[in-house]
Protein backbone atom coordinates (compact mmCIF):
# COMPACT_ATOMS: atom_id res chain seq x y z
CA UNK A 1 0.00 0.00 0.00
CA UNK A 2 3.31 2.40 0.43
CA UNK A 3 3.11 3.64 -3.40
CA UNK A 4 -1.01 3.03 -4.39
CA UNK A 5 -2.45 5.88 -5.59
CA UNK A 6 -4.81 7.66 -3.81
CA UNK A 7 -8.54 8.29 -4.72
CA UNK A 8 -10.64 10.97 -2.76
CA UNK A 9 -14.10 10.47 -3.38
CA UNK A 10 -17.36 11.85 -1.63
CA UNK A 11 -18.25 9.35 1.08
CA UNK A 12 -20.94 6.99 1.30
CA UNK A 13 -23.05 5.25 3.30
CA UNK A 14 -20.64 2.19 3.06
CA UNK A 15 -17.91 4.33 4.14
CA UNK A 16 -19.39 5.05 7.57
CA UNK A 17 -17.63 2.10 9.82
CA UNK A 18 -14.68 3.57 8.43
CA UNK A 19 -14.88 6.63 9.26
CA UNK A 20 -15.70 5.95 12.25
CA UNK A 21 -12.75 4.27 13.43
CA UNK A 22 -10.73 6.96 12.28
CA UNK A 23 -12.63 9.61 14.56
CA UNK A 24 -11.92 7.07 17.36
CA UNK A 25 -8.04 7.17 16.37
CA UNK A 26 -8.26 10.95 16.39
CA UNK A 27 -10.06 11.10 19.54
CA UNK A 28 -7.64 8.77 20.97
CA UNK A 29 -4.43 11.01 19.58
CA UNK A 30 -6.20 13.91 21.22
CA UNK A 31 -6.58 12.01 24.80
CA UNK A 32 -10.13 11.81 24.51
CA UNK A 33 -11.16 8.88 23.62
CA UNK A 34 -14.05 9.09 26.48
CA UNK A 35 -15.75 11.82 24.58
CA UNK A 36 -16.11 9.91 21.35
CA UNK A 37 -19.50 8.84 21.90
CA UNK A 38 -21.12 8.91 18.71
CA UNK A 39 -22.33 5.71 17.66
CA UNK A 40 -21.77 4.11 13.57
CA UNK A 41 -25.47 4.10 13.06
CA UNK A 42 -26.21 7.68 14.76
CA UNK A 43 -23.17 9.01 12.24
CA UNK A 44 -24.66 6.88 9.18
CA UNK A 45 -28.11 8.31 10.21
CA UNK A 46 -27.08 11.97 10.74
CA UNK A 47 -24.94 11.65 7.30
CA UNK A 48 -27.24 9.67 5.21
CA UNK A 49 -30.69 9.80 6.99
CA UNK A 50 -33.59 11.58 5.69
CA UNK A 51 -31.91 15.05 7.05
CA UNK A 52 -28.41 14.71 6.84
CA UNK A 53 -26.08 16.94 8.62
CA UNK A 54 -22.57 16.76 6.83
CA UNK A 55 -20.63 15.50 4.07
CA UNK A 56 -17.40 13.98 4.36
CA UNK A 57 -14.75 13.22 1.58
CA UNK A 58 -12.51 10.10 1.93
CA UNK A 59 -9.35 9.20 0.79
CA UNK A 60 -8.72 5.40 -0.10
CA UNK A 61 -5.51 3.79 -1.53
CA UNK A 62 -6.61 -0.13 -2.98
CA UNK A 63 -10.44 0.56 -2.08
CA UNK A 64 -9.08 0.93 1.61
CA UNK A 65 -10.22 4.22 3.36
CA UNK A 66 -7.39 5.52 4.96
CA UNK A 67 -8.60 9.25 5.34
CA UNK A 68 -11.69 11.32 5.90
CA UNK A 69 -12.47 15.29 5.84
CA UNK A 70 -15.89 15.88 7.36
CA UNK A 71 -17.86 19.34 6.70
CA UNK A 72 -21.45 21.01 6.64
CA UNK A 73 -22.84 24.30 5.73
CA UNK A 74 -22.93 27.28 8.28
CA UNK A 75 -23.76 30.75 7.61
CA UNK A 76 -22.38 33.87 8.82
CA UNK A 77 -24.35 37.15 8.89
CA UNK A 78 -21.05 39.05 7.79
CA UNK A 79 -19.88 36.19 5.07
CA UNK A 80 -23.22 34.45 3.88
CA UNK A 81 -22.23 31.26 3.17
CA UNK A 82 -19.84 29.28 5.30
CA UNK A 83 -18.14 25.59 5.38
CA UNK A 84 -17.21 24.59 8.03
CA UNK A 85 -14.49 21.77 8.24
CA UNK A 86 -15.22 19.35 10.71
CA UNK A 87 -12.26 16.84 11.00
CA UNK A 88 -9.22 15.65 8.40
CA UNK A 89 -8.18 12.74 9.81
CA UNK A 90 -5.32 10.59 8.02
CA UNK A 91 -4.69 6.80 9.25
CA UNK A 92 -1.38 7.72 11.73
CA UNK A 93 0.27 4.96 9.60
CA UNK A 94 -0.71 6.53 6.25
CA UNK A 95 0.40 10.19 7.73
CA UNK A 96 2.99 11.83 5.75
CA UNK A 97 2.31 11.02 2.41
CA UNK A 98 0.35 14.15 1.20
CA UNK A 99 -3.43 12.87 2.13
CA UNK A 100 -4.52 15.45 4.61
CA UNK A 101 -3.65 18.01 1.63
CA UNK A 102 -5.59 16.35 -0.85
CA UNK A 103 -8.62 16.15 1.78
CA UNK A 104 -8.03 19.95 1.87
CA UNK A 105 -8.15 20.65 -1.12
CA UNK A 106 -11.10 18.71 -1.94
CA UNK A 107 -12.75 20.74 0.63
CA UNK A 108 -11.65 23.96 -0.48
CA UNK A 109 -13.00 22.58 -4.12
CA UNK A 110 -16.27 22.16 -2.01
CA UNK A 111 -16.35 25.45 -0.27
CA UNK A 112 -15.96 27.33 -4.24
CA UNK A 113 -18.66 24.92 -5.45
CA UNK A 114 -20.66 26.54 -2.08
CA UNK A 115 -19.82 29.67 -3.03
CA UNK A 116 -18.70 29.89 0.41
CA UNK A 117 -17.95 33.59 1.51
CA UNK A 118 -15.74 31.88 4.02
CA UNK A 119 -14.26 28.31 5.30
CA UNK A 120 -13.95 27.57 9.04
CA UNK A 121 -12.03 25.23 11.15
CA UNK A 122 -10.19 24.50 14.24
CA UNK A 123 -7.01 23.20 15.68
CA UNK A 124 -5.82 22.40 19.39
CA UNK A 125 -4.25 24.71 20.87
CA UNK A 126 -1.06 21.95 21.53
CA UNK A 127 -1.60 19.90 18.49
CA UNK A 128 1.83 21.24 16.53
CA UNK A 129 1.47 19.05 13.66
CA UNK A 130 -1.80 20.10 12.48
CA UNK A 131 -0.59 24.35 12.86
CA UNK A 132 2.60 23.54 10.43
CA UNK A 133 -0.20 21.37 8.20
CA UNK A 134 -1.98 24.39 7.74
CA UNK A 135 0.91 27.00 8.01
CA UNK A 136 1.61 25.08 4.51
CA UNK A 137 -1.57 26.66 3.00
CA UNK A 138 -0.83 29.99 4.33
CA UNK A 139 -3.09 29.63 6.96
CA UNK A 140 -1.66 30.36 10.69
CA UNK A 141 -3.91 30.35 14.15
């Protein structure tokens, strides 16, 4: 799997288990694994349910999912339209290889498609790794 290509694709239903497991890996990372208490069905519900409440995009090398950026609409009485980025989350072992920045870029794709007046996000205050991620975009917090 070292030198697959990857694919991002929107997520489906199918991908849900998946994604999953990688917000329990983040939540773990973060020290919070506790607070991870959404359930697969509530997040294949709330994403593919009669009124869904986000998107996601995944990334998959071999039809594996090893990534995941989750986002929904917000709006902003200044902006108008805003996206607001959830998550990226990148399999720790698949880290390093340039999938977080095709996630984000998908999802800045997304936020032009929106015609988003702005994109929102945001990153621990001690998690280092994801500030130089998105010093690389030109974006600093």
């Amino acid at each position: 799997m070292n030198h697959s290509v990857v694919n991002i694709r929107i997520a489906e239903s199918r991908d849900i288990p998946a994604m999953h497991a990688l917000v329990r890996e983040l939540a773990i990372y973060e020290k919070a694994e506790e607070q991870h208490t959404v359930s697969v069905e509530q997040m294949l519900d709330d994403g593919f349910g009669p009124d869904p409440r986000f998107e996601a995009f995944v990334a998959e090398i071999e039809n594996e999912v090893v990534g995941m950026a989750m986002y929904y609409p917000r709006y902003s009485t200044w902006k108008g339209r805003t996206l607001h980025l959830e998550d990226i989350v990148v399999r720790e072992s698949m880290r390093g290889r340039g999938i977080g920045a095709l996630l984000f870029e998908a999802v800045l794709d997304k936020a032009a498609e929106w015609d988003a007046g702005r994109m929102e996000f945001e990153v621990l205050g001690w998690n280092e790794p994801a500030k130089r991620f998105y010093k690389r975009f030109g974006i600093s917090g």
